[in-house]
PDB file of N, CA and C in Angstrom:
ATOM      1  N   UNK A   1       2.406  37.253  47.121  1.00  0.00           N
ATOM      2  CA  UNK A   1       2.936  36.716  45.905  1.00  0.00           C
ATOM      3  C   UNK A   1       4.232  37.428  45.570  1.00  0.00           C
ATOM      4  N   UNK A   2       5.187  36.650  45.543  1.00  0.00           N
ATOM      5  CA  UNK A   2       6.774  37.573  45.293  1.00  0.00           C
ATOM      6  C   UNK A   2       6.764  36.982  44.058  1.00  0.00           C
ATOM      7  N   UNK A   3       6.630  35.746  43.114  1.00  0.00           N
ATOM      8  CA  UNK A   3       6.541  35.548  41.877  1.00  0.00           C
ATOM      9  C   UNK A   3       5.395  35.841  40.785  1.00  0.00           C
ATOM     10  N   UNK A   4       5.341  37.076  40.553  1.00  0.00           N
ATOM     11  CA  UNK A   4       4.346  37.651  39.724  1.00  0.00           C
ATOM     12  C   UNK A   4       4.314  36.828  37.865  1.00  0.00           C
ATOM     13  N   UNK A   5       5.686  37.108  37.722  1.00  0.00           N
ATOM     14  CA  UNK A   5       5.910  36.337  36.373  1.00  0.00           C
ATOM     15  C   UNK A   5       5.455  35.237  36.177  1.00  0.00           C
ATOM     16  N   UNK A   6       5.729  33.927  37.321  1.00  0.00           N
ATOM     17  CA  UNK A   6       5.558  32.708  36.833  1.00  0.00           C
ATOM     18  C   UNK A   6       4.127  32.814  36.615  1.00  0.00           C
ATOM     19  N   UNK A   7       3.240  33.699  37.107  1.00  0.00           N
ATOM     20  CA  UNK A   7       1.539  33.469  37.446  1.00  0.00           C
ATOM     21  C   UNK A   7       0.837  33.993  35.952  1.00  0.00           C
ATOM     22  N   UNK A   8       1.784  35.204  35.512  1.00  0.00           N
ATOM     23  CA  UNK A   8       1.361  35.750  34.166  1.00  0.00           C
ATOM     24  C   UNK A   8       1.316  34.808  33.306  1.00  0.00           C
ATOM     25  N   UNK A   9       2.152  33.714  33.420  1.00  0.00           N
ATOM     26  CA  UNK A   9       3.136  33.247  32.051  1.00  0.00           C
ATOM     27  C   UNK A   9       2.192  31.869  31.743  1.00  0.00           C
ATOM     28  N   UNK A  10       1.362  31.629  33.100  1.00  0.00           N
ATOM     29  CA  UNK A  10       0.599  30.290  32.692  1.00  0.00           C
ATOM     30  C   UNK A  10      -0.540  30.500  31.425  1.00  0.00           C
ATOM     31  N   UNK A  11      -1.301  31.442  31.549  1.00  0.00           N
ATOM     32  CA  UNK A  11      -2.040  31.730  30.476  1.00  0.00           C
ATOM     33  C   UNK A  11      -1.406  31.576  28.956  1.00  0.00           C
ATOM     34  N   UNK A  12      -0.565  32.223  28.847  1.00  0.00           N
ATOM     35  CA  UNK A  12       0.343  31.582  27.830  1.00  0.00           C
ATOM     36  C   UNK A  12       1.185  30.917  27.810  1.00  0.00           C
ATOM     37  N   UNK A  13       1.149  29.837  28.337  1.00  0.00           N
ATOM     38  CA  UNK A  13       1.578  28.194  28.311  1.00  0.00           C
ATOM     39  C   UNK A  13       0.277  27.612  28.104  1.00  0.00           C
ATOM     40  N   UNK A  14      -0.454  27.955  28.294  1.00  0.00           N
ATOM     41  CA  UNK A  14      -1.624  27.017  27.841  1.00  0.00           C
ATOM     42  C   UNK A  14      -2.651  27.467  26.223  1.00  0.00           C
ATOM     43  N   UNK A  15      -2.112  29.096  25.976  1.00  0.00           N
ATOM     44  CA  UNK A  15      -2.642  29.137  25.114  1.00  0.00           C
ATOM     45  C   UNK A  15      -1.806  28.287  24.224  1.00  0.00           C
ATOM     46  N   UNK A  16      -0.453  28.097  24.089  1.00  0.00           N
ATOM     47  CA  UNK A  16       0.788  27.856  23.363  1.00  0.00           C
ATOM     48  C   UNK A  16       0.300  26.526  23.201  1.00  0.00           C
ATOM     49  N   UNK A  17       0.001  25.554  23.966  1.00  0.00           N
ATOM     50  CA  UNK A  17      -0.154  24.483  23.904  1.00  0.00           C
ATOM     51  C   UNK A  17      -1.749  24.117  23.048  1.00  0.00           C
ATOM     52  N   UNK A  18      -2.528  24.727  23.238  1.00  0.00           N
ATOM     53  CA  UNK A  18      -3.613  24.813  22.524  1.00  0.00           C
ATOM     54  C   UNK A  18      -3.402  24.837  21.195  1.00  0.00           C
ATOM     55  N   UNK A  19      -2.785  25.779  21.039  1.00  0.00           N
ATOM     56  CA  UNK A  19      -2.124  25.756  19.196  1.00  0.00           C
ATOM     57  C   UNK A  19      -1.560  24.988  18.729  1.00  0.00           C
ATOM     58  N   UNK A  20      -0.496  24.397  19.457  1.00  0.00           N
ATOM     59  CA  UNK A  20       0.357  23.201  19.542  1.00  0.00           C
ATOM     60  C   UNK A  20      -0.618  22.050  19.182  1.00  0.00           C
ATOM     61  N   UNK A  21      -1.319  21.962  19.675  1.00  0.00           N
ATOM     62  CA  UNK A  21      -2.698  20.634  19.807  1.00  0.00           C
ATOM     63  C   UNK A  21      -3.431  20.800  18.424  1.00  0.00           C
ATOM     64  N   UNK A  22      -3.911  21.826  17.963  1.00  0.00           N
ATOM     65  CA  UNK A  22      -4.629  22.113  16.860  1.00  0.00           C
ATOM     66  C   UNK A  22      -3.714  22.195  15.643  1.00  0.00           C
ATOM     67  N   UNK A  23      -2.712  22.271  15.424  1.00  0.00           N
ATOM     68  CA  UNK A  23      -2.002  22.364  14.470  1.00  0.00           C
ATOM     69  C   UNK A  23      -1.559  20.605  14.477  1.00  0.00           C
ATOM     70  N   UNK A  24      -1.646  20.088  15.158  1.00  0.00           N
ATOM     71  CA  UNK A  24      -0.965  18.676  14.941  1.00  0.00           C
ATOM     72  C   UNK A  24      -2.529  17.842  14.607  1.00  0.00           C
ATOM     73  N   UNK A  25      -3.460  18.265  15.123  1.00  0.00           N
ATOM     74  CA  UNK A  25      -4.824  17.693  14.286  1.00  0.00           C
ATOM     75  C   UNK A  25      -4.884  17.411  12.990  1.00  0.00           C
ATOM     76  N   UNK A  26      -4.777  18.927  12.908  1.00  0.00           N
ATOM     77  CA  UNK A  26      -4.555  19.633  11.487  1.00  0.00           C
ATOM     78  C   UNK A  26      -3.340  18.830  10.456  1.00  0.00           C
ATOM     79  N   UNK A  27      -2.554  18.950  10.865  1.00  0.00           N
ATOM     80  CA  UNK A  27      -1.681  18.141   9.738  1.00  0.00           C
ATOM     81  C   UNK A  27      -1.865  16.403  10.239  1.00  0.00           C
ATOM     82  N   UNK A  28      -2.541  15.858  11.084  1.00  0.00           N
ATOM     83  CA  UNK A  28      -2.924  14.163  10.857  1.00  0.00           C
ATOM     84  C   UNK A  28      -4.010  14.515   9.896  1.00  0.00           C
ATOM     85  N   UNK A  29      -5.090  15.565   9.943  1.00  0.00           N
ATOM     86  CA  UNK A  29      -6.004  15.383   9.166  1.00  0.00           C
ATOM     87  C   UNK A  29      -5.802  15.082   7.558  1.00  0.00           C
ATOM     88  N   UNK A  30      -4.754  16.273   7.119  1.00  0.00           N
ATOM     89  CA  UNK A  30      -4.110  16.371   6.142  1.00  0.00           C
ATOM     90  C   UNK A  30      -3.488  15.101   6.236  1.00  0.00           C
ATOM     91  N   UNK A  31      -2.643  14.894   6.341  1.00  0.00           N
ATOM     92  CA  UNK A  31      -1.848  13.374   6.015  1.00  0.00           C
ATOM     93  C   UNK A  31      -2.942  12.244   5.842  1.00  0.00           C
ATOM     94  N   UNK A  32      -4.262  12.016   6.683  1.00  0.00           N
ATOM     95  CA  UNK A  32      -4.932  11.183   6.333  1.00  0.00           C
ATOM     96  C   UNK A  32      -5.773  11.096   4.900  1.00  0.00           C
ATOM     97  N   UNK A  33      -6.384  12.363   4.521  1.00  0.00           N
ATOM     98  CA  UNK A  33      -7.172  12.580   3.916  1.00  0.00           C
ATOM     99  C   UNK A  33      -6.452  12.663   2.595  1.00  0.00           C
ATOM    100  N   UNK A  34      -5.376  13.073   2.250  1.00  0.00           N
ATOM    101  CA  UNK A  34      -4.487  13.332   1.076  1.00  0.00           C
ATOM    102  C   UNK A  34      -3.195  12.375   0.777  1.00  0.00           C
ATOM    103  N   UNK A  35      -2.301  12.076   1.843  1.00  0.00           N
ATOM    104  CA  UNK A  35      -1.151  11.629   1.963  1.00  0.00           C
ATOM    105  C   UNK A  35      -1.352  10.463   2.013  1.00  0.00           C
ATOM    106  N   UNK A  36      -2.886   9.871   2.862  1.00  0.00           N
ATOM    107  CA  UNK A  36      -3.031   8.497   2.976  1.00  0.00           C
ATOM    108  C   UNK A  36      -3.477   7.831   1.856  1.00  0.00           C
ATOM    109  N   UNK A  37      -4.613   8.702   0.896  1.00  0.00           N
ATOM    110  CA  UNK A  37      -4.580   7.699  -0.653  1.00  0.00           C
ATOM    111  C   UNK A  37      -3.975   7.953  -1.477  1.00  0.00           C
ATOM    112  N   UNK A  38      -2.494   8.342  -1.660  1.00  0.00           N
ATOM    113  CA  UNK A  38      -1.436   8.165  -2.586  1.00  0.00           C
ATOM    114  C   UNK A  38      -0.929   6.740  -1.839  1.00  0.00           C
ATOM    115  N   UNK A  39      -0.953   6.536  -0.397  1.00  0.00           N
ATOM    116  CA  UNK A  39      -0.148   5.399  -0.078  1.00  0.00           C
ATOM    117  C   UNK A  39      -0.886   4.450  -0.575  1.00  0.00           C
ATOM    118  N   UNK A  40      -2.210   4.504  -0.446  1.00  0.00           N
ATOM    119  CA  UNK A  40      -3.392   3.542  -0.895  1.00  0.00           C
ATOM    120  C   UNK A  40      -3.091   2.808  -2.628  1.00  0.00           C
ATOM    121  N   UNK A  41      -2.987   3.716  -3.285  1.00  0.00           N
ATOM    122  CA  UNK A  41      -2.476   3.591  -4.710  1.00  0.00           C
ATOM    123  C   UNK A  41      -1.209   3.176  -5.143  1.00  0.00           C
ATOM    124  N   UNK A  42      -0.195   3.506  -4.378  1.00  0.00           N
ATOM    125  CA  UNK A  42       0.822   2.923  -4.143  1.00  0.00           C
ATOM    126  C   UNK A  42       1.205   1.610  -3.436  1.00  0.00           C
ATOM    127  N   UNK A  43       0.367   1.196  -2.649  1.00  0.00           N
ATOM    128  CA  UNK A  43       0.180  -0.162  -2.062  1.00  0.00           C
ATOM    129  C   UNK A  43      -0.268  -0.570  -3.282  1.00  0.00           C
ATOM    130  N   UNK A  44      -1.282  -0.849  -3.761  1.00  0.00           N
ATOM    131  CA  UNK A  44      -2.244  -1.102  -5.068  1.00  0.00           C
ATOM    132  C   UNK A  44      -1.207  -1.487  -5.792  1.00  0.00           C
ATOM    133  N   UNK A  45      -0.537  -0.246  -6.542  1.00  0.00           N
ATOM    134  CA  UNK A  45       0.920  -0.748  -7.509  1.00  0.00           C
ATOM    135  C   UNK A  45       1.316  -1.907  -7.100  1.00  0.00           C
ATOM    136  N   UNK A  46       1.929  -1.464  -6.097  1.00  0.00           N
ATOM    137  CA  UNK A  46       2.948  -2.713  -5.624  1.00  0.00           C
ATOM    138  C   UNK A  46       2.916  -4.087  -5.330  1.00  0.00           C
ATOM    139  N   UNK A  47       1.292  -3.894  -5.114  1.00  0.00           N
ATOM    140  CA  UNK A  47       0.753  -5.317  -5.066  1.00  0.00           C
ATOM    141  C   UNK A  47       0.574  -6.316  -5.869  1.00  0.00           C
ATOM    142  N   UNK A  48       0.641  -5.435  -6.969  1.00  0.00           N
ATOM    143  CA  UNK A  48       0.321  -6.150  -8.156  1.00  0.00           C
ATOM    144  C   UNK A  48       1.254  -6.266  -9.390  1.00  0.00           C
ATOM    145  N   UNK A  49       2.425  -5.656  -8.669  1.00  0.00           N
ATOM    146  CA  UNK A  49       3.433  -5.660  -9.452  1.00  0.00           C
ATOM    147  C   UNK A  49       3.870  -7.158 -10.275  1.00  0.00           C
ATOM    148  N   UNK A  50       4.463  -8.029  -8.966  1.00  0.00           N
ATOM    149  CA  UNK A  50       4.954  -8.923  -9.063  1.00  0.00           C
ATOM    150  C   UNK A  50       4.081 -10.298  -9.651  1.00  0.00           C
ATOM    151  N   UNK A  51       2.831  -9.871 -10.108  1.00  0.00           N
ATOM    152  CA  UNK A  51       1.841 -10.887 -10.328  1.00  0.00           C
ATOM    153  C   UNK A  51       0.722 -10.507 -11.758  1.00  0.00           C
ATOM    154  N   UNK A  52       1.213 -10.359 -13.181  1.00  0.00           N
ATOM    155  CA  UNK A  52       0.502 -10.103 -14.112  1.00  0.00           C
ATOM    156  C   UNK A  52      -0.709 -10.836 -13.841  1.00  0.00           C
ATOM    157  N   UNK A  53      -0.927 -12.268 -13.648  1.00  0.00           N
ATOM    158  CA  UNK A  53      -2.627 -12.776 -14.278  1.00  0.00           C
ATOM    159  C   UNK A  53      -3.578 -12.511 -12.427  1.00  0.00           C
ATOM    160  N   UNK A  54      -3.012 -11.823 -11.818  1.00  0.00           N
ATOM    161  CA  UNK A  54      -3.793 -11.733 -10.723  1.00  0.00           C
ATOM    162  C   UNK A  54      -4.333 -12.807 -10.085  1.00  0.00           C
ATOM    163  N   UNK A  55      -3.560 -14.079 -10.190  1.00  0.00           N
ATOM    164  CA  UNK A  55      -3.990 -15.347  -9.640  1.00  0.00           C
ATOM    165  C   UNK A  55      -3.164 -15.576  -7.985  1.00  0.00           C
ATOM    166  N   UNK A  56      -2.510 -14.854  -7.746  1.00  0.00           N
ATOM    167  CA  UNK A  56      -2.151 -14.728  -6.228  1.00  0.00           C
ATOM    168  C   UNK A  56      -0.480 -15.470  -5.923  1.00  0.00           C
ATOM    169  N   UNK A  57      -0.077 -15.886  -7.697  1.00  0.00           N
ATOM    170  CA  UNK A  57       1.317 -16.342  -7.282  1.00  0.00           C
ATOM    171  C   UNK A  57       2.454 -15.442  -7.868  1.00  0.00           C
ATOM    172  N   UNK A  58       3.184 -14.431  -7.391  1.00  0.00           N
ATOM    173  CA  UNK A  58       4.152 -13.380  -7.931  1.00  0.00           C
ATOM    174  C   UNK A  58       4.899 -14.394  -9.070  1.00  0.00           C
ATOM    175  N   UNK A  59       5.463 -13.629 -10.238  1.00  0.00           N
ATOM    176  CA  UNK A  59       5.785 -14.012 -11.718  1.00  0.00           C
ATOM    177  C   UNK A  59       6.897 -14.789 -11.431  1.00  0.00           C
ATOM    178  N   UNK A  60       7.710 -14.685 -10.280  1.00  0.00           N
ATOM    179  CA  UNK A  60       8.868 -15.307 -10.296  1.00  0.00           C
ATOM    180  C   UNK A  60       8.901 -16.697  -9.889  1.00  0.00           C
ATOM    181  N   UNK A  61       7.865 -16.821  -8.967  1.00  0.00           N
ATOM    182  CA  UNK A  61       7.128 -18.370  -8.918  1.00  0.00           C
ATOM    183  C   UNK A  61       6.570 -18.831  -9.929  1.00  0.00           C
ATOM    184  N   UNK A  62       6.037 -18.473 -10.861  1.00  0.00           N
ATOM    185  CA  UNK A  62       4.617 -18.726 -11.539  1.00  0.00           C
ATOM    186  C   UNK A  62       4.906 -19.488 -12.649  1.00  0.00           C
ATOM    187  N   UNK A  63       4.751 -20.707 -13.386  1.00  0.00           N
ATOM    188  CA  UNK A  63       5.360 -21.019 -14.399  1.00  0.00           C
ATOM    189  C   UNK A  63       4.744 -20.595 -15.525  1.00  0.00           C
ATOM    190  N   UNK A  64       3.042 -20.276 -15.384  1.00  0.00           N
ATOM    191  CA  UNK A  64       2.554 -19.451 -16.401  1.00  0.00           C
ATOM    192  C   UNK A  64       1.800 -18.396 -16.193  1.00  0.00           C
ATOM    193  N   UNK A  65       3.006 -17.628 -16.320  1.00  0.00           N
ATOM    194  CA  UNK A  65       2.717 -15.931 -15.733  1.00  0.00           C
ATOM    195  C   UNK A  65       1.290 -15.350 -16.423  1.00  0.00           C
ATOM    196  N   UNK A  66       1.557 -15.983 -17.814  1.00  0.00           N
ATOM    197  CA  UNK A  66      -0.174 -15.365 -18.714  1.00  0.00           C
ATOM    198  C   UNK A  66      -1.361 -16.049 -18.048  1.00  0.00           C
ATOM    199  N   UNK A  67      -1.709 -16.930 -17.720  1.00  0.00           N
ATOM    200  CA  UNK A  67      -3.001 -18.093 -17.536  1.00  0.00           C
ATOM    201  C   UNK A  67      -2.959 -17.778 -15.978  1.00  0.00           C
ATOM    202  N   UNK A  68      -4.186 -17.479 -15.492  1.00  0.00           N
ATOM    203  CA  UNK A  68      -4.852 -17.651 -14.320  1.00  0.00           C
ATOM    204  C   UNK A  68      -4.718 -19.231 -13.720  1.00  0.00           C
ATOM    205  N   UNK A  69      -3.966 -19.734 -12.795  1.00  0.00           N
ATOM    206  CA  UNK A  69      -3.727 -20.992 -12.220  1.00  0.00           C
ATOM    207  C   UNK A  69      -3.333 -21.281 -10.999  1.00  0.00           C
ATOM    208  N   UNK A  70      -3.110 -22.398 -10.254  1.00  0.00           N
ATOM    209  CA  UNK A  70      -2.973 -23.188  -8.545  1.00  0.00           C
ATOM    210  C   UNK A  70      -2.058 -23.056  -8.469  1.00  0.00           C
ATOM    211  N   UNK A  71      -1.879 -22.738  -7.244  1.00  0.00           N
ATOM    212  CA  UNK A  71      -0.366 -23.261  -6.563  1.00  0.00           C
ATOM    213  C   UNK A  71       0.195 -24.284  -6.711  1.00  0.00           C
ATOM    214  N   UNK A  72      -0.656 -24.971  -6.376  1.00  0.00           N
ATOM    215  CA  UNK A  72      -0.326 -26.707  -6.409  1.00  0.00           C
ATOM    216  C   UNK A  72       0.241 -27.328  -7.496  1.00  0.00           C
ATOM    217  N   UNK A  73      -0.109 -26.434  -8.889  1.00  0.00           N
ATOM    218  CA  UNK A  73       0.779 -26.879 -10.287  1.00  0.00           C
ATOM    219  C   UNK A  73       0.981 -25.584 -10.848  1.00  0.00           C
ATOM    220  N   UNK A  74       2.015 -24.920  -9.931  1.00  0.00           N
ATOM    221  CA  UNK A  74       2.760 -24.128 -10.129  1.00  0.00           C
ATOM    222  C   UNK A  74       2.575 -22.507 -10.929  1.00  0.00           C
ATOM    223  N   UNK A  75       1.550 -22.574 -10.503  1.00  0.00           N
ATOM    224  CA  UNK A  75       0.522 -21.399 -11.117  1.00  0.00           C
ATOM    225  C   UNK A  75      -0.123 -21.388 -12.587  1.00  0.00           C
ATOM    226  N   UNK A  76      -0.200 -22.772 -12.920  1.00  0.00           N
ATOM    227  CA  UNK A  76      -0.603 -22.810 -14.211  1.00  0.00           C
ATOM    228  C   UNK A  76      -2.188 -23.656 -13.862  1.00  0.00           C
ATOM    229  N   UNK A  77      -2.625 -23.507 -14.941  1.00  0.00           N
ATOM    230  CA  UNK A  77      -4.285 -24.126 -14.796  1.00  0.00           C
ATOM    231  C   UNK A  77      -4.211 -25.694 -14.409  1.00  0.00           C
ATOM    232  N   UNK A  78      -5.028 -26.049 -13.576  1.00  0.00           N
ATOM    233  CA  UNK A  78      -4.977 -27.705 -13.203  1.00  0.00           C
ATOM    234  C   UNK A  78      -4.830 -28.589 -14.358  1.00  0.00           C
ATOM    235  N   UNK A  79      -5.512 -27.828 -15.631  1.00  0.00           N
ATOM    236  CA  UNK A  79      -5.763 -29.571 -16.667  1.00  0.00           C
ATOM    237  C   UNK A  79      -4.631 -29.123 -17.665  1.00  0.00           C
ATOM    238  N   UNK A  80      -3.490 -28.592 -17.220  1.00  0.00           N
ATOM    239  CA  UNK A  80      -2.309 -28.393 -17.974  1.00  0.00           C
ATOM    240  C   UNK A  80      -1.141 -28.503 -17.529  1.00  0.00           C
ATOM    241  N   UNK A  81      -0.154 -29.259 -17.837  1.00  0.00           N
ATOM    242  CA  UNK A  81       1.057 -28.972 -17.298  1.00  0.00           C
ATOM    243  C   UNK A  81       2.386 -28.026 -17.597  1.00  0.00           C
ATOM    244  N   UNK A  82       2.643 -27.090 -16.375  1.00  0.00           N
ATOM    245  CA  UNK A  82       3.602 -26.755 -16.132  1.00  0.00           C
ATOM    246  C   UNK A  82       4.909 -26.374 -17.516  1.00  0.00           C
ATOM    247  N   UNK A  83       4.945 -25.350 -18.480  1.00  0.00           N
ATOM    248  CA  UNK A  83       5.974 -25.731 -19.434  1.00  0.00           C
ATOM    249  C   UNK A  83       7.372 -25.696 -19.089  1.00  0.00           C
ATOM    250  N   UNK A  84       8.159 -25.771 -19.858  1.00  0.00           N
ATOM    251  CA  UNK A  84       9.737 -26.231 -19.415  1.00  0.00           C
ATOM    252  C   UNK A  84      10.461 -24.260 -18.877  1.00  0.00           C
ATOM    253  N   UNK A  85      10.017 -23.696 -20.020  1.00  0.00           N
ATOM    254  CA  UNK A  85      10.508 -21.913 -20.068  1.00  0.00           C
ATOM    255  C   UNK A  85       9.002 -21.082 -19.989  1.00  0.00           C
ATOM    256  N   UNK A  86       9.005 -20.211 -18.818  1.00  0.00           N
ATOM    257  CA  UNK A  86       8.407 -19.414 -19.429  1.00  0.00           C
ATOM    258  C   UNK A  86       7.982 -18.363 -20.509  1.00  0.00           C
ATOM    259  N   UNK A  87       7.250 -17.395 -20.544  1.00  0.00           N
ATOM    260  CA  UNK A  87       6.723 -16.598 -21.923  1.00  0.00           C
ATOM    261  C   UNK A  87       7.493 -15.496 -21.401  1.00  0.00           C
ATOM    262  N   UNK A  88       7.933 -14.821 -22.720  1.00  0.00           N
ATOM    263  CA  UNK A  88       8.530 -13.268 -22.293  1.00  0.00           C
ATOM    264  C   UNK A  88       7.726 -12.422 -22.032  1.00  0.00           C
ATOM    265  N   UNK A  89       6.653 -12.523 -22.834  1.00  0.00           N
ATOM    266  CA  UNK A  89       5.831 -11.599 -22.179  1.00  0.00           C
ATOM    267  C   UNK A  89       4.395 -12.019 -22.477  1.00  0.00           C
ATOM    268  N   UNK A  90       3.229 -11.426 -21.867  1.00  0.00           N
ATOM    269  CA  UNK A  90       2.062 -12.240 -21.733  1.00  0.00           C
ATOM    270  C   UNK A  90       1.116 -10.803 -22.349  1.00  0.00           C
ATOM    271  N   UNK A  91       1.500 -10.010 -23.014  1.00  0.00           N
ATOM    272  CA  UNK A  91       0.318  -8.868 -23.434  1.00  0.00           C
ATOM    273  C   UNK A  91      -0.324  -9.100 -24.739  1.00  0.00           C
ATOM    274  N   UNK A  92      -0.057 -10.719 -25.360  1.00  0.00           N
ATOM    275  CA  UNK A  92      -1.446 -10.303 -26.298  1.00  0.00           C
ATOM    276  C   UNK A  92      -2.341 -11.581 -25.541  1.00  0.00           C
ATOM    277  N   UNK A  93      -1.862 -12.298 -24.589  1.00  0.00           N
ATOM    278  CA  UNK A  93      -2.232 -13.441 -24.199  1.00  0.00           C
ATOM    279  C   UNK A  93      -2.083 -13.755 -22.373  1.00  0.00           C
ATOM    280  N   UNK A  94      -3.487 -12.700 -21.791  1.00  0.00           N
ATOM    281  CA  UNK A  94      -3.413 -12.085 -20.637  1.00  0.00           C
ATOM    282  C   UNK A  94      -4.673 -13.132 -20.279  1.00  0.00           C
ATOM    283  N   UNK A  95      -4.532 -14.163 -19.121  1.00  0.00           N
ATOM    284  CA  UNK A  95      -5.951 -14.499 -18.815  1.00  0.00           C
ATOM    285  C   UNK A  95      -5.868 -14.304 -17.799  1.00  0.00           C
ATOM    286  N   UNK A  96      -6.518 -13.500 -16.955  1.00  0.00           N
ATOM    287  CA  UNK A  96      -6.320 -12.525 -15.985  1.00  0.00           C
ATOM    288  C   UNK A  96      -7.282 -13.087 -14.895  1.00  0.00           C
ATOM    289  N   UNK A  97      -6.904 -13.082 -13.706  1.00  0.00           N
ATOM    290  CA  UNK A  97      -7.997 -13.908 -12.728  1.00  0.00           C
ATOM    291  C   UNK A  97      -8.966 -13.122 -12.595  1.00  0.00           C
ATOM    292  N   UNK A  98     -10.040 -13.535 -11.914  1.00  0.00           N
ATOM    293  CA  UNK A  98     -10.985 -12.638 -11.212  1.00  0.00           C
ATOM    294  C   UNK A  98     -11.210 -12.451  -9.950  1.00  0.00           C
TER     295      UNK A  98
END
Protein backbone atom coordinates (compact mmCIF):
# COMPACT_ATOMS: atom_id res chain seq x y z
CA UNK A 1 0.00 0.00 0.00
CA UNK A 2 1.89 3.34 -1.05
CA UNK A 3 -1.53 5.29 -0.53
CA UNK A 4 -2.09 5.17 3.15
CA UNK A 5 -4.21 8.47 3.22
CA UNK A 6 -6.75 7.69 0.68
CA UNK A 7 -7.54 4.31 2.93
CA UNK A 8 -7.73 6.47 6.29
CA UNK A 9 -9.97 9.04 4.79
CA UNK A 10 -12.83 6.54 3.73
CA UNK A 11 -14.09 6.10 7.22
CA UNK A 12 -14.64 9.62 7.28
CA UNK A 13 -16.33 10.03 4.09
CA UNK A 14 -18.78 7.87 5.17
CA UNK A 15 -19.14 9.01 8.56
CA UNK A 16 -19.59 12.67 6.85
CA UNK A 17 -22.15 11.41 4.75
CA UNK A 18 -24.10 9.73 7.46
CA UNK A 19 -24.60 13.09 9.09
CA UNK A 20 -25.24 14.58 5.90
CA UNK A 21 -28.24 11.96 5.57
CA UNK A 22 -29.57 12.53 9.10
CA UNK A 23 -29.58 16.09 9.19
CA UNK A 24 -31.58 16.35 5.90
CA UNK A 25 -34.27 13.82 7.54
CA UNK A 26 -34.26 15.97 10.19
CA UNK A 27 -35.10 19.19 8.62
CA UNK A 28 -37.91 17.29 5.95
CA UNK A 29 -39.22 16.16 9.24
CA UNK A 30 -39.35 19.62 10.53
CA UNK A 31 -40.66 21.23 7.40
CA UNK A 32 -43.37 18.58 7.31
CA UNK A 33 -44.60 18.56 10.67
CA UNK A 34 -44.47 22.49 11.31
CA UNK A 35 -43.84 24.32 7.98
CA UNK A 36 -46.36 22.05 6.27
CA UNK A 37 -49.56 23.23 8.42
CA UNK A 38 -48.95 26.89 8.14
CA UNK A 39 -49.07 26.05 4.28
CA UNK A 40 -52.22 24.04 5.10
CA UNK A 41 -53.87 27.23 6.66
CA UNK A 42 -52.68 29.30 4.23
CA UNK A 43 -54.06 27.27 1.36
CA UNK A 44 -57.39 27.37 3.53
CA UNK A 45 -57.14 31.37 3.44
CA UNK A 46 -56.70 31.54 0.07
CA UNK A 47 -59.21 29.38 -0.88
CA UNK A 48 -61.68 31.03 0.39
CA UNK A 49 -60.72 34.25 -0.18
CA UNK A 50 -62.25 34.95 -3.39
CA UNK A 51 -65.67 33.32 -2.47
CA UNK A 52 -67.71 34.85 0.72
CA UNK A 53 -71.06 32.45 0.58
CA UNK A 54 -68.86 29.30 0.03
CA UNK A 55 -70.98 28.23 -2.90
CA UNK A 56 -67.91 27.41 -5.21
CA UNK A 57 -68.21 30.61 -7.52
CA UNK A 58 -65.22 33.34 -6.61
CA UNK A 59 -67.06 37.02 -5.89
CA UNK A 60 -65.94 38.33 -9.09
CA UNK A 61 -68.15 35.94 -11.02
CA UNK A 62 -70.88 35.75 -8.61
CA UNK A 63 -73.80 38.05 -9.05
CA UNK A 64 -74.91 37.35 -5.50
CA UNK A 65 -71.92 37.24 -3.53
CA UNK A 66 -74.33 37.05 -0.11
CA UNK A 67 -76.86 34.00 -1.15
CA UNK A 68 -75.56 30.52 -1.59
CA UNK A 69 -76.39 29.79 -5.54
CA UNK A 70 -75.68 27.82 -9.35
CA UNK A 71 -73.57 28.47 -11.76
CA UNK A 72 -75.98 28.20 -14.22
CA UNK A 73 -77.75 31.57 -12.87
CA UNK A 74 -74.83 33.11 -12.08
CA UNK A 75 -74.31 32.24 -8.56
CA UNK A 76 -77.49 33.34 -7.33
CA UNK A 77 -80.30 30.88 -6.04
CA UNK A 78 -82.33 29.10 -8.97
CA UNK A 79 -85.90 30.68 -8.03
CA UNK A 80 -84.31 34.20 -8.30
CA UNK A 81 -82.96 36.26 -10.76
CA UNK A 82 -79.65 37.53 -11.16
CA UNK A 83 -79.71 41.55 -9.94
CA UNK A 84 -78.49 44.33 -12.21
CA UNK A 85 -75.38 45.59 -9.32
CA UNK A 86 -74.09 43.74 -6.88
CA UNK A 87 -74.09 44.27 -2.79
CA UNK A 88 -71.11 46.07 -1.25
CA UNK A 89 -70.96 44.06 1.21
CA UNK A 90 -72.76 40.90 2.46
CA UNK A 91 -71.95 40.90 6.54
CA UNK A 92 -75.29 41.37 7.96
CA UNK A 93 -76.76 39.22 5.12
CA UNK A 94 -74.34 36.07 4.79
CA UNK A 95 -76.16 32.83 3.48
CA UNK A 96 -73.34 30.81 3.53
CA UNK A 97 -73.28 27.33 1.74
CA UNK A 98 -72.78 24.16 3.34
Amino acid sequence: MKNKKGVEMVPAIIITFIIVLVVLVVMVFIFRTYIGKETDVLQEQLDSFGDEDKDGIRNFLDKCPCDCGVNENDGCPEATTPPKTKPDSCKNNLNVCK
